[in-house]
PDB file of N, CA and C in Angstrom:
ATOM      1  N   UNK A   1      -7.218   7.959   4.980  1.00  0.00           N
ATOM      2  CA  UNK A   1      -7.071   8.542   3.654  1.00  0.00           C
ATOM      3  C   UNK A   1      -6.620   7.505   2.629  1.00  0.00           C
ATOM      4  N   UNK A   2      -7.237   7.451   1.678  1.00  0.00           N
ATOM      5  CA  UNK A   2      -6.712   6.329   0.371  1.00  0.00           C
ATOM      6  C   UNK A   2      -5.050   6.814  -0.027  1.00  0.00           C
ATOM      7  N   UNK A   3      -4.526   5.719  -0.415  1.00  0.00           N
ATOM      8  CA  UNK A   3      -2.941   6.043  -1.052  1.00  0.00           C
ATOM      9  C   UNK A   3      -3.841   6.002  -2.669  1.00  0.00           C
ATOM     10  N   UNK A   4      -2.219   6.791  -3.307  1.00  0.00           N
ATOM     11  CA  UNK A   4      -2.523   6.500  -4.765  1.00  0.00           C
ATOM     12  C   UNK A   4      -1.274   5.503  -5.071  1.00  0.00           C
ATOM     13  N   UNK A   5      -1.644   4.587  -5.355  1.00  0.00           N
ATOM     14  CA  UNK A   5      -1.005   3.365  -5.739  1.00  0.00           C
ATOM     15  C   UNK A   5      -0.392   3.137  -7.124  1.00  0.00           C
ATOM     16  N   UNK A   6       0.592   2.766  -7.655  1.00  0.00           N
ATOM     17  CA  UNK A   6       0.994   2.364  -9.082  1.00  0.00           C
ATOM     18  C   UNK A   6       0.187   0.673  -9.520  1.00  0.00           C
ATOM     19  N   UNK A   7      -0.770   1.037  -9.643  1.00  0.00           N
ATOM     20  CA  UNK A   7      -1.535  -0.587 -10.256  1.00  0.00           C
ATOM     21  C   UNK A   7      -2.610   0.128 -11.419  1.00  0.00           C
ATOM     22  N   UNK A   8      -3.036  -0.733 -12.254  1.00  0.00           N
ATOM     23  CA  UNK A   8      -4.061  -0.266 -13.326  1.00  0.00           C
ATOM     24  C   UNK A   8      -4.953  -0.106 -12.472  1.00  0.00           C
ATOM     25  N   UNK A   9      -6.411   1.063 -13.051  1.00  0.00           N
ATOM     26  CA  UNK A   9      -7.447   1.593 -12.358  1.00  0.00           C
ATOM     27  C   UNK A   9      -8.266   0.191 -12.121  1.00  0.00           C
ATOM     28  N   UNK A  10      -8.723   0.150 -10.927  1.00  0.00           N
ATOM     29  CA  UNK A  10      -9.582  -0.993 -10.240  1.00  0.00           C
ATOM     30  C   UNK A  10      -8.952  -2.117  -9.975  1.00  0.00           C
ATOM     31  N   UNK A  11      -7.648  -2.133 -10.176  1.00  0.00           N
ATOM     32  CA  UNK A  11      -7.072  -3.372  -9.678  1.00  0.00           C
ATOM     33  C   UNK A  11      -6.502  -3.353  -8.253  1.00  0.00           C
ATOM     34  N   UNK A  12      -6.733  -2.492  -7.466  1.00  0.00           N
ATOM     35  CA  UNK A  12      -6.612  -2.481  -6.219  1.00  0.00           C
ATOM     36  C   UNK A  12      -7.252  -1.032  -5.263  1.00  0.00           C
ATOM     37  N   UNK A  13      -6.730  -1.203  -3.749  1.00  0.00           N
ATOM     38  CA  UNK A  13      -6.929  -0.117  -2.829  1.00  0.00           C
ATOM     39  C   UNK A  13      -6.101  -0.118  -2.381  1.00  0.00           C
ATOM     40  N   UNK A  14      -5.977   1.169  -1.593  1.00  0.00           N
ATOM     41  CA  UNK A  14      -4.832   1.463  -0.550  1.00  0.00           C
ATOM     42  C   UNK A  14      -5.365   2.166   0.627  1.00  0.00           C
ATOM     43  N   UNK A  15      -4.737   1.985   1.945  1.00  0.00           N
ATOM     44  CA  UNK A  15      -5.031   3.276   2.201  1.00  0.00           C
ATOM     45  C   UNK A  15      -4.048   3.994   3.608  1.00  0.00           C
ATOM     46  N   UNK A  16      -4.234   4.288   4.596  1.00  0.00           N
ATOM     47  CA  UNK A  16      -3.676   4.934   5.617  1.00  0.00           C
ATOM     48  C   UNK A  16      -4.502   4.938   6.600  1.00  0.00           C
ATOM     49  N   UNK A  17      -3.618   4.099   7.630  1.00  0.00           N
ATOM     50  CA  UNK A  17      -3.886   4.341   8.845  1.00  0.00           C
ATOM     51  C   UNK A  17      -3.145   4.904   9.951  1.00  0.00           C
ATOM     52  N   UNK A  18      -3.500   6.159  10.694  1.00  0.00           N
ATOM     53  CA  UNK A  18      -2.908   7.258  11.005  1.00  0.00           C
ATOM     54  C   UNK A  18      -3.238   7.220  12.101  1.00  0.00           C
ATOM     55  N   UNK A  19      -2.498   7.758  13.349  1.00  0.00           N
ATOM     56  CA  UNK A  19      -2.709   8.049  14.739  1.00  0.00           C
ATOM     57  C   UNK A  19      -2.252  10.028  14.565  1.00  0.00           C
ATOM     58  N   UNK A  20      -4.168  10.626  14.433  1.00  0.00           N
ATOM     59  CA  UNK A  20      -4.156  11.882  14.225  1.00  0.00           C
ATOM     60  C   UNK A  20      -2.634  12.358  15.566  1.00  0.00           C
ATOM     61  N   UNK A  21      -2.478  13.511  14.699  1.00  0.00           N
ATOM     62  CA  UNK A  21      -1.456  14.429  15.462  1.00  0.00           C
ATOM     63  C   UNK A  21      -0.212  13.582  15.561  1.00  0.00           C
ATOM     64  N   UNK A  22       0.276  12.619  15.190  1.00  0.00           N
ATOM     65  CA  UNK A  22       1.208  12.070  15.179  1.00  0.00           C
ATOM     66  C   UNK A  22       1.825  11.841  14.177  1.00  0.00           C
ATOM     67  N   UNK A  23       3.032  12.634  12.987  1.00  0.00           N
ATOM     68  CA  UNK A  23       3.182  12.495  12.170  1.00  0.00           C
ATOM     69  C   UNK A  23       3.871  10.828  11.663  1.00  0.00           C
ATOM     70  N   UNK A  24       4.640  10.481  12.654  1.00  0.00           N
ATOM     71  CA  UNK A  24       5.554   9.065  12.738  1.00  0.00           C
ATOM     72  C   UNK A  24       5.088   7.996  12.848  1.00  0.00           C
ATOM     73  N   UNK A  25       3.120   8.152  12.756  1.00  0.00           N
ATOM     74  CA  UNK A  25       2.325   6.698  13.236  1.00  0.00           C
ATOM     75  C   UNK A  25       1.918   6.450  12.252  1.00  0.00           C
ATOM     76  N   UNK A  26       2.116   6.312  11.167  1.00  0.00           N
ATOM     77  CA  UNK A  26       0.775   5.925   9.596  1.00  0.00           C
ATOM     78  C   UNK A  26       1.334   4.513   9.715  1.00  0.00           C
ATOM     79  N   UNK A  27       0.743   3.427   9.090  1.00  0.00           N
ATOM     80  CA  UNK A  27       0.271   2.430   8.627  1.00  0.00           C
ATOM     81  C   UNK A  27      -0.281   2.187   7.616  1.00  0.00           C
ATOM     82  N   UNK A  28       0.320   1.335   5.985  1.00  0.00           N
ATOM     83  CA  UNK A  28      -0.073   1.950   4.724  1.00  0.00           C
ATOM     84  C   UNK A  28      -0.902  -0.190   4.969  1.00  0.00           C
ATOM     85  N   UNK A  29      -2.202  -0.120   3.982  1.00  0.00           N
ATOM     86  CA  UNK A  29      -2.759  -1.487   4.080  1.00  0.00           C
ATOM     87  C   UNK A  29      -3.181  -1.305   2.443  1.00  0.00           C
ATOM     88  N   UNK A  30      -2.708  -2.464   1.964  1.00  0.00           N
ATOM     89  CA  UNK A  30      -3.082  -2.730   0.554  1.00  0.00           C
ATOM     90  C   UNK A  30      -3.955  -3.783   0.318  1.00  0.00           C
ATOM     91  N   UNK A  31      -4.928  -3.962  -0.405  1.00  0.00           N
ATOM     92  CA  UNK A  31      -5.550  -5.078  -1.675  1.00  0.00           C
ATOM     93  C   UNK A  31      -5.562  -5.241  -2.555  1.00  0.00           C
ATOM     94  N   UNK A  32      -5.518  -5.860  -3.364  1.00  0.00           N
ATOM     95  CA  UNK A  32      -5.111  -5.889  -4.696  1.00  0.00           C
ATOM     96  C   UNK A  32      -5.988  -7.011  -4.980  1.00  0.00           C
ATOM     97  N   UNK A  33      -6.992  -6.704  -6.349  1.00  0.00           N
ATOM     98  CA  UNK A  33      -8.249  -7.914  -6.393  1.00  0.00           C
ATOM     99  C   UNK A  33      -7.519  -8.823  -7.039  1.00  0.00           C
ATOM    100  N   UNK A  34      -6.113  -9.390  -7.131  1.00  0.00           N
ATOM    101  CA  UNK A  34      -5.743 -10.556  -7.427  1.00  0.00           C
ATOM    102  C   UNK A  34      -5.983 -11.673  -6.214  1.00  0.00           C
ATOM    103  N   UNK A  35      -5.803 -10.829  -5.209  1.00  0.00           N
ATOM    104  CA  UNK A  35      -5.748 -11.653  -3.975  1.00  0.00           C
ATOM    105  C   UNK A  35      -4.773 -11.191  -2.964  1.00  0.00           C
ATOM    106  N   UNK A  36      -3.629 -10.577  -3.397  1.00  0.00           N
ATOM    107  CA  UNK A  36      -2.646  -9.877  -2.359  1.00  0.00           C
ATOM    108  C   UNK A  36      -2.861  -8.883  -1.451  1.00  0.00           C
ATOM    109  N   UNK A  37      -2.663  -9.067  -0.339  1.00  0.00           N
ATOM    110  CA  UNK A  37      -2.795  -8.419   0.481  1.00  0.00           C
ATOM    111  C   UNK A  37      -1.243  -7.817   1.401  1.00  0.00           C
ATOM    112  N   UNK A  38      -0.977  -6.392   1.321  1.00  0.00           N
ATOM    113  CA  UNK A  38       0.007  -6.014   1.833  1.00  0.00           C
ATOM    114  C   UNK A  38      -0.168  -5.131   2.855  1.00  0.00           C
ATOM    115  N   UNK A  39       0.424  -5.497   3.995  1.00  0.00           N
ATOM    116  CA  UNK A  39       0.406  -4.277   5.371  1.00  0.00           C
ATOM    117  C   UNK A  39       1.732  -4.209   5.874  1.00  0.00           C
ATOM    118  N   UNK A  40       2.021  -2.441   5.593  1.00  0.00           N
ATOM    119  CA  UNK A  40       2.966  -1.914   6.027  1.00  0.00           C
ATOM    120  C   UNK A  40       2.902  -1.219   6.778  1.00  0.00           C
ATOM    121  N   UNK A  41       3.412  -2.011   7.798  1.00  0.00           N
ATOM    122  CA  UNK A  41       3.014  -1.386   9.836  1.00  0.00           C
ATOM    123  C   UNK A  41       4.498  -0.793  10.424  1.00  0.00           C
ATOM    124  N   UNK A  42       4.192  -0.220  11.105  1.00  0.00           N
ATOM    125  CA  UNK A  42       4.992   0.459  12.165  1.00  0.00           C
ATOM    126  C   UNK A  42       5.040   1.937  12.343  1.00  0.00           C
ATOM    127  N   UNK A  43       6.035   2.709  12.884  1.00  0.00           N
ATOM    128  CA  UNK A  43       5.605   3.753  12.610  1.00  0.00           C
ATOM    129  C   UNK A  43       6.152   4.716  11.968  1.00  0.00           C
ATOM    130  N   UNK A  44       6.031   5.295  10.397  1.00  0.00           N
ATOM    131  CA  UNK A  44       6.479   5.875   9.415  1.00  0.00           C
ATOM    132  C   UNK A  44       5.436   7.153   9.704  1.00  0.00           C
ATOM    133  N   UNK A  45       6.000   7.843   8.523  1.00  0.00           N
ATOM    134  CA  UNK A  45       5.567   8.924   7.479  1.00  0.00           C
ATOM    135  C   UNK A  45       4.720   8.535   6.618  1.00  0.00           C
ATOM    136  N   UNK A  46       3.607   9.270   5.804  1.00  0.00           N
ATOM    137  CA  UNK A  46       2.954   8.395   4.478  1.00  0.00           C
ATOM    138  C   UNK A  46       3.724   8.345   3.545  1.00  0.00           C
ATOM    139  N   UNK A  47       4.243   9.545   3.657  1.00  0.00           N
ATOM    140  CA  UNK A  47       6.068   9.767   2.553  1.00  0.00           C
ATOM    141  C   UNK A  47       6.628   8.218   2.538  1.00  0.00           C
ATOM    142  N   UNK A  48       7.069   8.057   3.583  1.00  0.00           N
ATOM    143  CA  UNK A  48       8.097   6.910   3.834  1.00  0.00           C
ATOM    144  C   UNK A  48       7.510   6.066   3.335  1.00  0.00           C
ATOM    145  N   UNK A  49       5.859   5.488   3.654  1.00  0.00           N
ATOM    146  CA  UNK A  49       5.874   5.129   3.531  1.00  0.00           C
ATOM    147  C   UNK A  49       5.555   4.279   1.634  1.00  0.00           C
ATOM    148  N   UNK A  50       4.621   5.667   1.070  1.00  0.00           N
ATOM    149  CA  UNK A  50       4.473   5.640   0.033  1.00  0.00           C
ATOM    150  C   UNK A  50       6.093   5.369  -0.879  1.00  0.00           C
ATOM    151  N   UNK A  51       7.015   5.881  -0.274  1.00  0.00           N
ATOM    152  CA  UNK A  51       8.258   5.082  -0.916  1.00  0.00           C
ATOM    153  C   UNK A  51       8.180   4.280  -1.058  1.00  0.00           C
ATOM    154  N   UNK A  52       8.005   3.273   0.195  1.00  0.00           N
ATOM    155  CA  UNK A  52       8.545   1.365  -0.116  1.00  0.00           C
ATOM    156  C   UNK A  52       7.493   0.961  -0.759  1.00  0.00           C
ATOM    157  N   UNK A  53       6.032   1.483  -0.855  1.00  0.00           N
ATOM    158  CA  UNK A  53       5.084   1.069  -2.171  1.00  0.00           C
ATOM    159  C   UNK A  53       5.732   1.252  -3.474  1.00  0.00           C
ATOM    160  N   UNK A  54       6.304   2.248  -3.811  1.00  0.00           N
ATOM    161  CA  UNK A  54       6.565   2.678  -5.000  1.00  0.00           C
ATOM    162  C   UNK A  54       7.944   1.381  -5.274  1.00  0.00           C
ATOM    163  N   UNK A  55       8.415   0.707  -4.421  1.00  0.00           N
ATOM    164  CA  UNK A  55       9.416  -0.311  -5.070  1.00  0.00           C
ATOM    165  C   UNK A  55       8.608  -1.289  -4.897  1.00  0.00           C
ATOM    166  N   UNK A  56       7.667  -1.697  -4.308  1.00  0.00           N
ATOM    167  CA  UNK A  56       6.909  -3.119  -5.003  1.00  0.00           C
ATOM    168  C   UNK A  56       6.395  -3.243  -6.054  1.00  0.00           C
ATOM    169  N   UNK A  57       6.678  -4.908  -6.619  1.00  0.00           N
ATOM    170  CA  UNK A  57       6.458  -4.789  -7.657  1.00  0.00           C
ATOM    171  C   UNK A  57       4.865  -4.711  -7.996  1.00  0.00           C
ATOM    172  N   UNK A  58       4.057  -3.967  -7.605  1.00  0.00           N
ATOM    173  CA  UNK A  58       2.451  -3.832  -6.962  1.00  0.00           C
ATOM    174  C   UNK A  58       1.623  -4.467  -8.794  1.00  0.00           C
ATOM    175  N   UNK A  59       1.710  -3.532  -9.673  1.00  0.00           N
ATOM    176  CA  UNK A  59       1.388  -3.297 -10.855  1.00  0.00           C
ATOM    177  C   UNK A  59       1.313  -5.247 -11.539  1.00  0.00           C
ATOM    178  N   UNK A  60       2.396  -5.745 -11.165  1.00  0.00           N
ATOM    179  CA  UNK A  60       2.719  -7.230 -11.795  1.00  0.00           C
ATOM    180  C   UNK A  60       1.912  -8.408 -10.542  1.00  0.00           C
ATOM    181  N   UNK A  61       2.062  -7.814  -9.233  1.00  0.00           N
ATOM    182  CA  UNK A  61       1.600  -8.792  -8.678  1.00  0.00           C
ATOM    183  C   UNK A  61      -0.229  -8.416  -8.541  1.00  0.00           C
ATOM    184  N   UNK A  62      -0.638  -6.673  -9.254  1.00  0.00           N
ATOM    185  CA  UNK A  62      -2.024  -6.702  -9.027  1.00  0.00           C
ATOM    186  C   UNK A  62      -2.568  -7.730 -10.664  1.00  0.00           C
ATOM    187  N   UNK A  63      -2.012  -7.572 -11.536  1.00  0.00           N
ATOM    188  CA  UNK A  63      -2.235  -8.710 -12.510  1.00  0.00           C
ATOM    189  C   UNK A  63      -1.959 -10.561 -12.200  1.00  0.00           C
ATOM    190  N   UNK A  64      -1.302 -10.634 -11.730  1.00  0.00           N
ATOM    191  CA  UNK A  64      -0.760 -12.537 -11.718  1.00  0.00           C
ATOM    192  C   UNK A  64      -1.138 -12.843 -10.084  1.00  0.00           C
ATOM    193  N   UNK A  65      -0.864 -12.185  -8.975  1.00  0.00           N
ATOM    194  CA  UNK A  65      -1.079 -12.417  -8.058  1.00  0.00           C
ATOM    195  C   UNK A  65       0.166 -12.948  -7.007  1.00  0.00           C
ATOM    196  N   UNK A  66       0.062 -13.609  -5.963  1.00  0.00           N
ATOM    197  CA  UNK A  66       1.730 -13.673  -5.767  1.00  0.00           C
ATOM    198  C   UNK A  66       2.502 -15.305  -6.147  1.00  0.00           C
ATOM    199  N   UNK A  67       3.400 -15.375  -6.044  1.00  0.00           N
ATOM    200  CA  UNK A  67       4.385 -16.233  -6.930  1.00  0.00           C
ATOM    201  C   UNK A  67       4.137 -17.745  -5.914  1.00  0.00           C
ATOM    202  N   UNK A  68       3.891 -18.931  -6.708  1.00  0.00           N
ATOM    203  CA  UNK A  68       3.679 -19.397  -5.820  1.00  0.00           C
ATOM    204  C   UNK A  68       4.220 -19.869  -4.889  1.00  0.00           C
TER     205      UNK A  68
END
């Protein structure tokens, strides 16, 4: 299932990777057409995990890219 991400429209994807029937297995994987690439593995909630998206700074690094 795609996440909805805080970045301007087309500046990235998201999405979820899930072990059906298992609420505690998602895996959130990001792109961002700057070049960043983020994977948040283990085993969460999409809740959970869509939290720790919501504190990156996603929006600044889908514009500039990451620091060098």
């Amino acid at each position: 299932p795609q996440a909805r991400l805080q970045v301007p429209p087309g500046s990235g994807n998201g999405f979820y990777q899930c072990d059906e029937g298992k609420p505690f297995a998602c895996a959130l994987l990001i792109q961002l057409r700057s070049g960043v690439h983020v994977e948040l593995r283990g085993h969460a909630r999409r809740e959970d995990l869509d939290d720790v998206a919501r504190a990156l700074p996603l929006a600044a690094l889908s514009a500039h890219g990451p620091p060098p």
